[in-house]
PDB file of N, CA and C in Angstrom:
ATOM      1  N   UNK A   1      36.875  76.156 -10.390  1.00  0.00           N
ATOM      2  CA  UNK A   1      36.245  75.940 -11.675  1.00  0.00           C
ATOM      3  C   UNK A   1      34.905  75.239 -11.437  1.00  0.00           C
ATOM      4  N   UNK A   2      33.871  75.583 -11.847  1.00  0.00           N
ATOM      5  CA  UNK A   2      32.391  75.435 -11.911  1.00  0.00           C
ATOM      6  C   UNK A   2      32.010  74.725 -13.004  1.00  0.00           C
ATOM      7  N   UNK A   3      31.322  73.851 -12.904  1.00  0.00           N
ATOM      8  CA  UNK A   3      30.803  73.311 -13.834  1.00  0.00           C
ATOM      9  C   UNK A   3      29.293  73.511 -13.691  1.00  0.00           C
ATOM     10  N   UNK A   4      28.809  73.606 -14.908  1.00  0.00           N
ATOM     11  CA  UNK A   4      26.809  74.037 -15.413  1.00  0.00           C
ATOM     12  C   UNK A   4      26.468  72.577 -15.106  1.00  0.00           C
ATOM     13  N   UNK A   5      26.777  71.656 -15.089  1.00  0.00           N
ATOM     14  CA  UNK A   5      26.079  70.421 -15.132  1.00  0.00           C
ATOM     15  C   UNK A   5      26.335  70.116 -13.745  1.00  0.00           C
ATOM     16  N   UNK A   6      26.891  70.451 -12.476  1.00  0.00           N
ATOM     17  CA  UNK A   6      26.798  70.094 -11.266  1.00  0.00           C
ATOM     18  C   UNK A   6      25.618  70.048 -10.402  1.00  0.00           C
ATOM     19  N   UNK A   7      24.742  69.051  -9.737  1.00  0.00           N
ATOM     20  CA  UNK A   7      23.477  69.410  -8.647  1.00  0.00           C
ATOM     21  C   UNK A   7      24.071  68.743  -7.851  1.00  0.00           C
ATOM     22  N   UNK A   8      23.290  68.883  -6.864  1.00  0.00           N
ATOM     23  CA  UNK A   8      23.633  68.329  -5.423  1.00  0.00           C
ATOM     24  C   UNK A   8      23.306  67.148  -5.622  1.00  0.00           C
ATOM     25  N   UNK A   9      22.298  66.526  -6.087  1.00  0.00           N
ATOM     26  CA  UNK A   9      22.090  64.845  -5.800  1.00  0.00           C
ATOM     27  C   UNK A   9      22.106  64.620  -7.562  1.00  0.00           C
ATOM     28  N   UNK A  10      21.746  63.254  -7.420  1.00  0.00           N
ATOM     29  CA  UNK A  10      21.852  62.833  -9.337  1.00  0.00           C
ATOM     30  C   UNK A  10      20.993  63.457  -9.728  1.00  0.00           C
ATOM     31  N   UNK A  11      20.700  63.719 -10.822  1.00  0.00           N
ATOM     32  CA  UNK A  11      19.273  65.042 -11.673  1.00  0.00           C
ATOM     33  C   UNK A  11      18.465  63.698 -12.549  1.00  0.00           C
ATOM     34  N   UNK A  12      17.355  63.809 -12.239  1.00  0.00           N
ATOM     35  CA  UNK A  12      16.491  63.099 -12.823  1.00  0.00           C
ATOM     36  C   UNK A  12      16.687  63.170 -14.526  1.00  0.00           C
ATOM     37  N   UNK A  13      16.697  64.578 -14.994  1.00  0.00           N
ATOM     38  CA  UNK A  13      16.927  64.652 -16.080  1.00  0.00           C
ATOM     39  C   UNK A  13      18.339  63.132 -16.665  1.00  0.00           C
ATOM     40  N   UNK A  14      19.216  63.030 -16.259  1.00  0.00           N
ATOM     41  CA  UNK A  14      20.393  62.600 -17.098  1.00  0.00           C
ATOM     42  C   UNK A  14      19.496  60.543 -17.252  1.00  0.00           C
ATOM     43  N   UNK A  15      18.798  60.381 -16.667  1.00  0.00           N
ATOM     44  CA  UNK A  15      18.253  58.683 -16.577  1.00  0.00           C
ATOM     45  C   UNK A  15      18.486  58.338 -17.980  1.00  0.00           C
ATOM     46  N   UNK A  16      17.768  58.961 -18.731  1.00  0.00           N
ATOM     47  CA  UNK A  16      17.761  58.256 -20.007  1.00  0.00           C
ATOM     48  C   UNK A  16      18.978  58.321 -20.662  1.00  0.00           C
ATOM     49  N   UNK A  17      19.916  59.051 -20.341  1.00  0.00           N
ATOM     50  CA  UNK A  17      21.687  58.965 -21.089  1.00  0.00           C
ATOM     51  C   UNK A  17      22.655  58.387 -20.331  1.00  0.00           C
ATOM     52  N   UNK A  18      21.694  56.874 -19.275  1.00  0.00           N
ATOM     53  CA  UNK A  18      22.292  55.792 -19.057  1.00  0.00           C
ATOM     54  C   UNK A  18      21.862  54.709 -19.573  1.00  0.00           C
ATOM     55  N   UNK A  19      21.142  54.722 -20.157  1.00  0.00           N
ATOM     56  CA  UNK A  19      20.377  53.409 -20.860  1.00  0.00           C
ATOM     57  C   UNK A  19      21.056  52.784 -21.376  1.00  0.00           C
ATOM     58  N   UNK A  20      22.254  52.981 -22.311  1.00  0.00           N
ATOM     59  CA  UNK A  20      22.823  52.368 -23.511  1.00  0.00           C
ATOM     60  C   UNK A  20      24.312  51.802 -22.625  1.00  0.00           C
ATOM     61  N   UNK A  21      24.061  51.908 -21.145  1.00  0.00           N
ATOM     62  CA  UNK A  21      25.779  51.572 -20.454  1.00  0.00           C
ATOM     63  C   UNK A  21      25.944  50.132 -20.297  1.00  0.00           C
ATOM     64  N   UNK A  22      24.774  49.737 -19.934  1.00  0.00           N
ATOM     65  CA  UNK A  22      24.949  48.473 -19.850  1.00  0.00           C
ATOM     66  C   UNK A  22      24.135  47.132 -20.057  1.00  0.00           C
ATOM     67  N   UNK A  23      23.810  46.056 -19.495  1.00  0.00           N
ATOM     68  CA  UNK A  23      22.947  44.828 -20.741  1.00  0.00           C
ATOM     69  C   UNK A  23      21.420  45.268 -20.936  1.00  0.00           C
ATOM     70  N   UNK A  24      20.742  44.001 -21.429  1.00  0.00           N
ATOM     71  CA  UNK A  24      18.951  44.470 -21.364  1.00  0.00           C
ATOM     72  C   UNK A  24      18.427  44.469 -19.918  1.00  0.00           C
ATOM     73  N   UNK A  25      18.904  44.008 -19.603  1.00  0.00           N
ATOM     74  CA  UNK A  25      17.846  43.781 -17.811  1.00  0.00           C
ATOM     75  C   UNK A  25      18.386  45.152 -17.182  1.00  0.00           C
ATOM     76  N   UNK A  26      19.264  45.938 -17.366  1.00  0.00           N
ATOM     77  CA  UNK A  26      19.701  47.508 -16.961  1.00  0.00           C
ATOM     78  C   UNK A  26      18.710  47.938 -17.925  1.00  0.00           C
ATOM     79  N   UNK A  27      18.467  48.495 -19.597  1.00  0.00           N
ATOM     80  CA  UNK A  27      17.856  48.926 -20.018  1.00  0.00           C
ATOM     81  C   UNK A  27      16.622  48.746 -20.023  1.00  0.00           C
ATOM     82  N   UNK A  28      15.977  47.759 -19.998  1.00  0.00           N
ATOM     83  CA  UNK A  28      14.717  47.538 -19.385  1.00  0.00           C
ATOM     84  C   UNK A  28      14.445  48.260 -18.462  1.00  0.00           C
ATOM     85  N   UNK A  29      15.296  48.110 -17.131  1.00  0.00           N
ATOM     86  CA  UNK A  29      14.582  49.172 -15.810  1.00  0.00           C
ATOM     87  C   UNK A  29      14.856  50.545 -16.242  1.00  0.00           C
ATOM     88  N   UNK A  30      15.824  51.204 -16.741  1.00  0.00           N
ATOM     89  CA  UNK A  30      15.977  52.293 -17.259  1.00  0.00           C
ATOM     90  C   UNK A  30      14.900  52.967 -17.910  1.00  0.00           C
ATOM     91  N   UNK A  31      14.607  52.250 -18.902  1.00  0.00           N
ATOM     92  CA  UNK A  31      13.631  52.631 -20.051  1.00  0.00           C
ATOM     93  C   UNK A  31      12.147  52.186 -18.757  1.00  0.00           C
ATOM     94  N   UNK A  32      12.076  51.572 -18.434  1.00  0.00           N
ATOM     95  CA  UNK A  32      10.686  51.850 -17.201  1.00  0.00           C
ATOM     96  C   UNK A  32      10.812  52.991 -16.060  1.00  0.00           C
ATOM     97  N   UNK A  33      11.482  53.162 -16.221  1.00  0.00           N
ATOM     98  CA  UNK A  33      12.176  54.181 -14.878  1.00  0.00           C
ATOM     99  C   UNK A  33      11.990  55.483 -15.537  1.00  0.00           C
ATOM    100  N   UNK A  34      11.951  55.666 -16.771  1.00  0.00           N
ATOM    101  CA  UNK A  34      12.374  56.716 -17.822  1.00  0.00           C
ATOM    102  C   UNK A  34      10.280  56.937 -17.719  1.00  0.00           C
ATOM    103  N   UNK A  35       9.789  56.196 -17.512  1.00  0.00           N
ATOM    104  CA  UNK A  35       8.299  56.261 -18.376  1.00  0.00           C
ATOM    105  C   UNK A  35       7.192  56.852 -16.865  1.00  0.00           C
ATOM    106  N   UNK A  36       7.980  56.603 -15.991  1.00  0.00           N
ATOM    107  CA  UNK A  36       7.017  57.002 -14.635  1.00  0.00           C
ATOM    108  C   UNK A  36       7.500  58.519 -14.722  1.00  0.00           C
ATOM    109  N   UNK A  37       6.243  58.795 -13.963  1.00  0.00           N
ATOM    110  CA  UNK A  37       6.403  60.375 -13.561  1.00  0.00           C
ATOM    111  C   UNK A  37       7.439  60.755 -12.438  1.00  0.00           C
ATOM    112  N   UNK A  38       8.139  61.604 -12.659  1.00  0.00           N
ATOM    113  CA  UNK A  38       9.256  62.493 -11.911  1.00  0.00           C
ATOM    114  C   UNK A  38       8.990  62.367  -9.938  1.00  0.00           C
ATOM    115  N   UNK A  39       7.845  62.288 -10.426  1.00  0.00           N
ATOM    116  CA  UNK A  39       7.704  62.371  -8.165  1.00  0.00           C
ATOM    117  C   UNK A  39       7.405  60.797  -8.060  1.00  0.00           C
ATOM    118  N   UNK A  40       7.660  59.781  -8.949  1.00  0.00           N
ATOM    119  CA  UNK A  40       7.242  58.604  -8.718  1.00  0.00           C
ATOM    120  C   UNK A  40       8.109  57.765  -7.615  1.00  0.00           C
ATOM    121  N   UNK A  41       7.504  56.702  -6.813  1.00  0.00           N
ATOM    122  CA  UNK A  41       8.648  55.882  -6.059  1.00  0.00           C
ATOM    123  C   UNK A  41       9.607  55.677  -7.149  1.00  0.00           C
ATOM    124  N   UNK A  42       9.447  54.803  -8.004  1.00  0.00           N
ATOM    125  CA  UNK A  42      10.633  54.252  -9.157  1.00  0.00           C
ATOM    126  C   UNK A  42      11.687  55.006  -9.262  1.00  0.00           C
ATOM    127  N   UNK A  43      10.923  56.363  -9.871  1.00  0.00           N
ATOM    128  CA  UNK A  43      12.033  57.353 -10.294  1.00  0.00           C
ATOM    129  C   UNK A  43      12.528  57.810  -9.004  1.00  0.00           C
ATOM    130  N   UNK A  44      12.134  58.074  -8.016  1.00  0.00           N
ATOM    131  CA  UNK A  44      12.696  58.920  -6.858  1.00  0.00           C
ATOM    132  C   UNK A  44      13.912  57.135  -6.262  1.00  0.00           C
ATOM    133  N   UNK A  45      13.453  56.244  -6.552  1.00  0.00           N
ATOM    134  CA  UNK A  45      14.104  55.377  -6.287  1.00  0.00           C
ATOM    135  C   UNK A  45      15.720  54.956  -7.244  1.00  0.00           C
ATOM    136  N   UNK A  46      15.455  55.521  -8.089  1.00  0.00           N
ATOM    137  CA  UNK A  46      16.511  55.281  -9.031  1.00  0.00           C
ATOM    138  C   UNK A  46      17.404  56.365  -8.641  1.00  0.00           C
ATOM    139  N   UNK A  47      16.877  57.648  -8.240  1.00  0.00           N
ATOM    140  CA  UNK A  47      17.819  58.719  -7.971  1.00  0.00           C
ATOM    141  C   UNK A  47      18.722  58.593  -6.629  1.00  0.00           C
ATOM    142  N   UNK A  48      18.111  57.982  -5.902  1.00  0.00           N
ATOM    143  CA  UNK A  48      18.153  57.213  -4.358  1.00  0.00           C
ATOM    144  C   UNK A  48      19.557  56.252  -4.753  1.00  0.00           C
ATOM    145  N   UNK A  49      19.511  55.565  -5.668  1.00  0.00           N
ATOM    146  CA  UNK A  49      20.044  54.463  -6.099  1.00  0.00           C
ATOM    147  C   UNK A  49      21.580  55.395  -6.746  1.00  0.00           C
ATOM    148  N   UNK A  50      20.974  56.211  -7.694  1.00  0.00           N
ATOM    149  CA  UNK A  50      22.843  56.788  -8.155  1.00  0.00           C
ATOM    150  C   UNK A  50      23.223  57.447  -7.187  1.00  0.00           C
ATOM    151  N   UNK A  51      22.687  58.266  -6.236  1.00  0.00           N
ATOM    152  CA  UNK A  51      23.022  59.435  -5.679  1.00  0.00           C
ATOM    153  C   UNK A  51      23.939  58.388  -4.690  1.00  0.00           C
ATOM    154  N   UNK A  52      23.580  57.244  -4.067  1.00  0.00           N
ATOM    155  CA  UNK A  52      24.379  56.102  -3.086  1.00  0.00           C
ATOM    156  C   UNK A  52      25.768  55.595  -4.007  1.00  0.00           C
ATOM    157  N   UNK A  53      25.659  54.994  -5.467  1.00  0.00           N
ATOM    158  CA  UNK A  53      26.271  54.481  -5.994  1.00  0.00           C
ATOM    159  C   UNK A  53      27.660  55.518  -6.118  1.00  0.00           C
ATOM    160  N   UNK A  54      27.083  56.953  -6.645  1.00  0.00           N
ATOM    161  CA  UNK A  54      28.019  57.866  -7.378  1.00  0.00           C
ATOM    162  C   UNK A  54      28.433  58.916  -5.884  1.00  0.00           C
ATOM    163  N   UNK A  55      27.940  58.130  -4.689  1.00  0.00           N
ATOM    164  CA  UNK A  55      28.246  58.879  -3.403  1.00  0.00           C
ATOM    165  C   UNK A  55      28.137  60.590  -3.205  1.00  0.00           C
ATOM    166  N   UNK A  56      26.725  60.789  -3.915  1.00  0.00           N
ATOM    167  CA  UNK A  56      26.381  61.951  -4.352  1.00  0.00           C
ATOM    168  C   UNK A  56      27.014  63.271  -2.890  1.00  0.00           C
ATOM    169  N   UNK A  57      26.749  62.275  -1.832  1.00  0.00           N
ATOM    170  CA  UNK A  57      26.555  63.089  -0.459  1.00  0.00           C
ATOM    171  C   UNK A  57      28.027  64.001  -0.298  1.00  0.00           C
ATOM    172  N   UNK A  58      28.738  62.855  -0.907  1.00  0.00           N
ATOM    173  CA  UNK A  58      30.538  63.360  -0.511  1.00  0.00           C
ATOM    174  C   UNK A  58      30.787  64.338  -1.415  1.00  0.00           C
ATOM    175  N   UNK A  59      30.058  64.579  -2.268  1.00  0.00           N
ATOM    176  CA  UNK A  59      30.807  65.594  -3.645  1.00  0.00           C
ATOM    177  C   UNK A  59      30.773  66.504  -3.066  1.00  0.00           C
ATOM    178  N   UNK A  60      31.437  67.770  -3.684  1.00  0.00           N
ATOM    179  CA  UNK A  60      31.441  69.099  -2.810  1.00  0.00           C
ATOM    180  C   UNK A  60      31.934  69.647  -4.286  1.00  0.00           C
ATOM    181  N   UNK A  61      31.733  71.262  -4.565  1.00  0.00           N
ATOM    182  CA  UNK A  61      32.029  71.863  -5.955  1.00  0.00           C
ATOM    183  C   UNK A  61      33.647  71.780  -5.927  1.00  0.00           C
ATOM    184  N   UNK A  62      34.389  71.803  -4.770  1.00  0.00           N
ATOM    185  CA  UNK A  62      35.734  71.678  -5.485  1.00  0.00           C
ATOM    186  C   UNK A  62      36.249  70.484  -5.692  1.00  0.00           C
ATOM    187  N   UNK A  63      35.902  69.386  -5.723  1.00  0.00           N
ATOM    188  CA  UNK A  63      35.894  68.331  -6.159  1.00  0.00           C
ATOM    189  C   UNK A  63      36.139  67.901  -7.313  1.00  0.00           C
ATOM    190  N   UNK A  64      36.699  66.715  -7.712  1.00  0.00           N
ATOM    191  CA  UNK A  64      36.984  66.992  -9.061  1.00  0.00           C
ATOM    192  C   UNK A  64      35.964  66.226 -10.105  1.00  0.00           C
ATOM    193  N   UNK A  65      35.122  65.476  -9.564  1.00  0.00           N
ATOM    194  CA  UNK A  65      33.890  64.698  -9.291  1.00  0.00           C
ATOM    195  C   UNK A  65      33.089  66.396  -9.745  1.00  0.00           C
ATOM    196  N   UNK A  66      32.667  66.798  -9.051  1.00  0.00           N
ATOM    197  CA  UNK A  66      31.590  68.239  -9.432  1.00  0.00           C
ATOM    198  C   UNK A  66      32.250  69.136 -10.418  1.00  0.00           C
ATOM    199  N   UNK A  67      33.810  68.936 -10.642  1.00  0.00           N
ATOM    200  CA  UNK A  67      34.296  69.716 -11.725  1.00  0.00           C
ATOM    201  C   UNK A  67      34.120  69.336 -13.291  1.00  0.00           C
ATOM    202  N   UNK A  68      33.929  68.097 -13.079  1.00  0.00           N
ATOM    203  CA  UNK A  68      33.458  67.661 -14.319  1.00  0.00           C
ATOM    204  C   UNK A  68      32.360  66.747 -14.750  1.00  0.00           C
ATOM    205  N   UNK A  69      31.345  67.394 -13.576  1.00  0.00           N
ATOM    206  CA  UNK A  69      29.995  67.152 -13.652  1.00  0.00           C
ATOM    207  C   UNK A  69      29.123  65.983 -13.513  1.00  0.00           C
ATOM    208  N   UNK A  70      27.718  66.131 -13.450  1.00  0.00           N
ATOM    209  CA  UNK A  70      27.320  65.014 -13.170  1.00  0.00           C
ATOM    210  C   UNK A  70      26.884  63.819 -14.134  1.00  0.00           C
ATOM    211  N   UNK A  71      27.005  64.196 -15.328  1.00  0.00           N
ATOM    212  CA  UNK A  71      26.731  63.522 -16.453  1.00  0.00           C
ATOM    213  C   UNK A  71      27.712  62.632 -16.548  1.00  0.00           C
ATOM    214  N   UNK A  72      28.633  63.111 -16.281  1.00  0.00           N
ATOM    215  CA  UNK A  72      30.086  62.487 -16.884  1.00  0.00           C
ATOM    216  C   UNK A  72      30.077  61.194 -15.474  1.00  0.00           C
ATOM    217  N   UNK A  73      30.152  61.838 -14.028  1.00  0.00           N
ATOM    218  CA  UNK A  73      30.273  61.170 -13.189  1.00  0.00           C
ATOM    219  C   UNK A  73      29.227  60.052 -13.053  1.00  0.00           C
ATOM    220  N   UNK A  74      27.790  60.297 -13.596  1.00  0.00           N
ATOM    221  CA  UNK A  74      27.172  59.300 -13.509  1.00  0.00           C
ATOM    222  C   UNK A  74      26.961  57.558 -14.152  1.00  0.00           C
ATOM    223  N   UNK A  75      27.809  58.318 -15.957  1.00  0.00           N
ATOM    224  CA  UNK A  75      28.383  57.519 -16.483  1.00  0.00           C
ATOM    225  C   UNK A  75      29.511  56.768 -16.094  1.00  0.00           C
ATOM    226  N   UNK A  76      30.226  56.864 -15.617  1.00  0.00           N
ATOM    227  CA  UNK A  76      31.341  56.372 -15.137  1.00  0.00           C
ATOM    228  C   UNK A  76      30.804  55.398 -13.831  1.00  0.00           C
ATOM    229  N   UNK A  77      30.040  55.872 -13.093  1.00  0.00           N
ATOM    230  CA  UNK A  77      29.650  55.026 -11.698  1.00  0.00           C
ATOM    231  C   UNK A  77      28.860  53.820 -11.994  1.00  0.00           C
ATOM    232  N   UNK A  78      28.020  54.060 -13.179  1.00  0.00           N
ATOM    233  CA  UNK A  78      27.543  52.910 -13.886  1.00  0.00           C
ATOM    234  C   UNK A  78      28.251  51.780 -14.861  1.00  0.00           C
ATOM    235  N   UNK A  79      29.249  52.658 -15.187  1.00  0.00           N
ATOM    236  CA  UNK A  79      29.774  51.636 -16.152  1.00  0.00           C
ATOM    237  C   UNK A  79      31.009  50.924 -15.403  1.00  0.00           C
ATOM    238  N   UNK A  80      31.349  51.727 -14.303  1.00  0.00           N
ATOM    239  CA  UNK A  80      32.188  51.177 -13.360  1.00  0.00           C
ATOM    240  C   UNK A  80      31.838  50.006 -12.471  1.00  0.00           C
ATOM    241  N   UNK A  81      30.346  49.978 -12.061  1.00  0.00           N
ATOM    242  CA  UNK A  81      29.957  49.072 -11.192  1.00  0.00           C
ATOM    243  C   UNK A  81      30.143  48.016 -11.353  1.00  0.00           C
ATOM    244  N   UNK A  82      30.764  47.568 -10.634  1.00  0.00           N
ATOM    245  CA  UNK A  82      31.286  45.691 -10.325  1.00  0.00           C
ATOM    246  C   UNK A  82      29.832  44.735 -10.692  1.00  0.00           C
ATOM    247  N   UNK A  83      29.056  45.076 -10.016  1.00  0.00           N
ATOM    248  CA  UNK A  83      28.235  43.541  -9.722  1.00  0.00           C
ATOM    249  C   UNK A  83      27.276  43.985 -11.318  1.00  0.00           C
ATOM    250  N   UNK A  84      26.434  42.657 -11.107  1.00  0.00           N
ATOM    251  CA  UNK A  84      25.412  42.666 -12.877  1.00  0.00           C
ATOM    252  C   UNK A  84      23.966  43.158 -12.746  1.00  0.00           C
ATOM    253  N   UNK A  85      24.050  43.810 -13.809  1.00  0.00           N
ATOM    254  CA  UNK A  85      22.737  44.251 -13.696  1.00  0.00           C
ATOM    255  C   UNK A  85      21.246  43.660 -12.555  1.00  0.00           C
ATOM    256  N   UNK A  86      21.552  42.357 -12.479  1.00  0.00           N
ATOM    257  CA  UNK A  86      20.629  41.998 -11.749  1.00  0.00           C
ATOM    258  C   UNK A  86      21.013  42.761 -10.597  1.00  0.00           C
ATOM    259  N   UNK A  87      22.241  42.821  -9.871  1.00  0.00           N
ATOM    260  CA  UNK A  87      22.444  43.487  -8.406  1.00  0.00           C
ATOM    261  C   UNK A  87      22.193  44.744  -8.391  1.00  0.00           C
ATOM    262  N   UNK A  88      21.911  45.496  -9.821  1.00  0.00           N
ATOM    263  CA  UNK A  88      21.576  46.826 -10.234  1.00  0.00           C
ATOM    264  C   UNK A  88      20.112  46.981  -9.825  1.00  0.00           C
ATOM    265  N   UNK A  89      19.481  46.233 -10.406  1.00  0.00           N
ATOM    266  CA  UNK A  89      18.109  46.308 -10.118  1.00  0.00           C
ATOM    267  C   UNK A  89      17.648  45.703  -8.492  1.00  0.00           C
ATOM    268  N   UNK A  90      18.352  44.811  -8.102  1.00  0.00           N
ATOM    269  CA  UNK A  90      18.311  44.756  -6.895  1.00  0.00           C
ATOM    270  C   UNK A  90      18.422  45.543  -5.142  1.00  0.00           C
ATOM    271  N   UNK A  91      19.184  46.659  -6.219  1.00  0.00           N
ATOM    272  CA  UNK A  91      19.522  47.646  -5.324  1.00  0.00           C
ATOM    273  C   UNK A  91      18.626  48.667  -5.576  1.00  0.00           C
ATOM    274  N   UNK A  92      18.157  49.006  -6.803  1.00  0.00           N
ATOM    275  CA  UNK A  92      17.113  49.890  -7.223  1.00  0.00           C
ATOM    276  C   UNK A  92      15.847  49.624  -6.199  1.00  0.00           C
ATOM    277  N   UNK A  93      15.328  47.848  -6.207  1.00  0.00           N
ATOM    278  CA  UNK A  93      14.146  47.609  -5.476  1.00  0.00           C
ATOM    279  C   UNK A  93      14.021  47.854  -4.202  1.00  0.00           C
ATOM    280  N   UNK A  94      15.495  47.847  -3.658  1.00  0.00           N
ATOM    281  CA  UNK A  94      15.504  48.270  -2.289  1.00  0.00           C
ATOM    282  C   UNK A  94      15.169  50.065  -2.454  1.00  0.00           C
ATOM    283  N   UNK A  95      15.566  50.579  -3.166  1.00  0.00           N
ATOM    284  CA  UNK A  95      15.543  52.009  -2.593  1.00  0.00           C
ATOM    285  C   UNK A  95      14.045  52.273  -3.055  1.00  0.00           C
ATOM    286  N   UNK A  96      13.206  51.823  -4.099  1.00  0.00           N
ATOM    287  CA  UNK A  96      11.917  52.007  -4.240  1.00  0.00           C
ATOM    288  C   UNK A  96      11.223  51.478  -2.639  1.00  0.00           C
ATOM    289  N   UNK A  97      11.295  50.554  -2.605  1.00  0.00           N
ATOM    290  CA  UNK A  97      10.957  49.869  -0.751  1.00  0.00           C
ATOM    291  C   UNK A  97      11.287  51.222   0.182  1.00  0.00           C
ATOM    292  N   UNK A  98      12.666  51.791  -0.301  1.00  0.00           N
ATOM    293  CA  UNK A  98      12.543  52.448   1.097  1.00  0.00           C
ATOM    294  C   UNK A  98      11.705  53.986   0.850  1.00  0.00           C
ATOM    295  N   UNK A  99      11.487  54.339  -0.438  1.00  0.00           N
ATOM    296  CA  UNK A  99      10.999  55.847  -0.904  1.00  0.00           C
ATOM    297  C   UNK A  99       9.514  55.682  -0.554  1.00  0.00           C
ATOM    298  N   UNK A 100       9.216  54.094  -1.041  1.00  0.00           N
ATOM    299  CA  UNK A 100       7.563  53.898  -0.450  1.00  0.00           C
ATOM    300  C   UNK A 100       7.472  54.031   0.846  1.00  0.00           C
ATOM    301  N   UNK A 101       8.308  53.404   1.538  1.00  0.00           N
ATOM    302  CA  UNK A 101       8.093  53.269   3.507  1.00  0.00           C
ATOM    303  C   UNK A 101       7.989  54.754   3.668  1.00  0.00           C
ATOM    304  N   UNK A 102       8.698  55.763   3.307  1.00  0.00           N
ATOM    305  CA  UNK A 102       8.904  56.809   3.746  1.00  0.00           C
ATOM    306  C   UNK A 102       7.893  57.715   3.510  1.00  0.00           C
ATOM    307  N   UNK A 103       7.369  57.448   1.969  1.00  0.00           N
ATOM    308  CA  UNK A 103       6.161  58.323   1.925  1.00  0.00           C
ATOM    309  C   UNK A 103       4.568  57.886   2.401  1.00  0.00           C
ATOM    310  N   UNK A 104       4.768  56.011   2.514  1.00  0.00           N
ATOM    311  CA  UNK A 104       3.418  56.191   3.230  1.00  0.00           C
ATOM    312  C   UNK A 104       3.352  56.413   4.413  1.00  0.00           C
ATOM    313  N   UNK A 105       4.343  56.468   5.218  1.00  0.00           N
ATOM    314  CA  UNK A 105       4.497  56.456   6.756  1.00  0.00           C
ATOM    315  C   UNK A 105       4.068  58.422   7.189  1.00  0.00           C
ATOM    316  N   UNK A 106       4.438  59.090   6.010  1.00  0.00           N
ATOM    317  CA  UNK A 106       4.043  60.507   6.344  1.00  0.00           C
ATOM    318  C   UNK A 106       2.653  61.108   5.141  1.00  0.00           C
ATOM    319  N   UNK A 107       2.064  59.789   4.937  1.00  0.00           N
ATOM    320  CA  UNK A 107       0.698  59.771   4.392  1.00  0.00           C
ATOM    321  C   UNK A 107       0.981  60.770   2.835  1.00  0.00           C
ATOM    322  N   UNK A 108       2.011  60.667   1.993  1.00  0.00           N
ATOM    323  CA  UNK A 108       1.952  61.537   0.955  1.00  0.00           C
ATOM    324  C   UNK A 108       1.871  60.134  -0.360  1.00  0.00           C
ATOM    325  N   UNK A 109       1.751  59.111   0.168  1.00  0.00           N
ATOM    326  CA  UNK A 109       1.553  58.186  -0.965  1.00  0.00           C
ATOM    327  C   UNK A 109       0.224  57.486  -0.373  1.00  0.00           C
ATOM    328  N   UNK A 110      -0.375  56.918  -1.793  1.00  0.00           N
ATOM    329  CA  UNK A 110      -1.353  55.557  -1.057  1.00  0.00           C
ATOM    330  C   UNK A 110      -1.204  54.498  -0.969  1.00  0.00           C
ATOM    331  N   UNK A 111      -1.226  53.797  -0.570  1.00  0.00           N
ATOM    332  CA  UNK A 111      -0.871  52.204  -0.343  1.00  0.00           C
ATOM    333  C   UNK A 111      -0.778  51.505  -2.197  1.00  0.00           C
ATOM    334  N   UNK A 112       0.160  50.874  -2.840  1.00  0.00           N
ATOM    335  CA  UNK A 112       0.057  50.076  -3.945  1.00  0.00           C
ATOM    336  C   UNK A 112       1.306  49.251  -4.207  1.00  0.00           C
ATOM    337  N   UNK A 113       0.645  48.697  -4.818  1.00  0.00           N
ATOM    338  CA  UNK A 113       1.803  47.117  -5.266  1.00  0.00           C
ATOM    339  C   UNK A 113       3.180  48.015  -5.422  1.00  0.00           C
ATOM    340  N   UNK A 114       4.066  46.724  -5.518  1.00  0.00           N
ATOM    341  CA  UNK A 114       5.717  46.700  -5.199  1.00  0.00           C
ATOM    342  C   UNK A 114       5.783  47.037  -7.317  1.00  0.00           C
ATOM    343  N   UNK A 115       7.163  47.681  -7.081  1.00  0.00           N
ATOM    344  CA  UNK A 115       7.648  47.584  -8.598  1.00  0.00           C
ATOM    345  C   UNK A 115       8.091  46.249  -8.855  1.00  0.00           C
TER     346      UNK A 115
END
């Protein structure tokens, strides 16, 4: 059984139908995360961030995780997460750190301030 809402990593599209999961300091980065452009560190960092959380790597379509999609699963990995929003965003800053290292090191970004 296939599900239409399955991708391989988290889909940029679903960000904004996590906003409302959990306190203001989650919606805050959400709703900033929501406002950068699609190839941005932030956003490529946030995707970095569910795809680790919701263990994007392990899913496979027969799974029951990919059977009932990624919307559903992404909600759940968020609203499931133990630690507080601050460790949310804490983990976010790391993966922006590492999306920047990666793209200036192969010259596709330019050098600029930290989120």
């Amino acid at each position: 059984m296939y599900h239409g809402d399955t991708e391989v990593l988290f889909p940029v599209r679903l960000i904004p139908s996590l906003r409302s999961l959990r306190g203001p300091r989650w919606q805050a980065l959400v709703q900033r995360v929501q406002q950068r452009p699609p190839s941005s560190p932030e956003v490529l960092g946030f995707v970095l961030l569910m795809a680790r959380l919701a263990n994007c790597a392990g899913c496979s379509m027969d799974t029951f995780r990919a059977m009932r999609g990624c919307a559903l699963c992404a909600r759940r990995t968020v609203e499931r997460f133990r630690g507080t929003d601050e460790d949310l965003e804490h983990l976010w800053r790391g993966a922006v750190e590492e999306i920047t290292a990666f793209l200036l090191e192969r010259g596709l970004l330019e050098e600029q301030t930290a989120p």
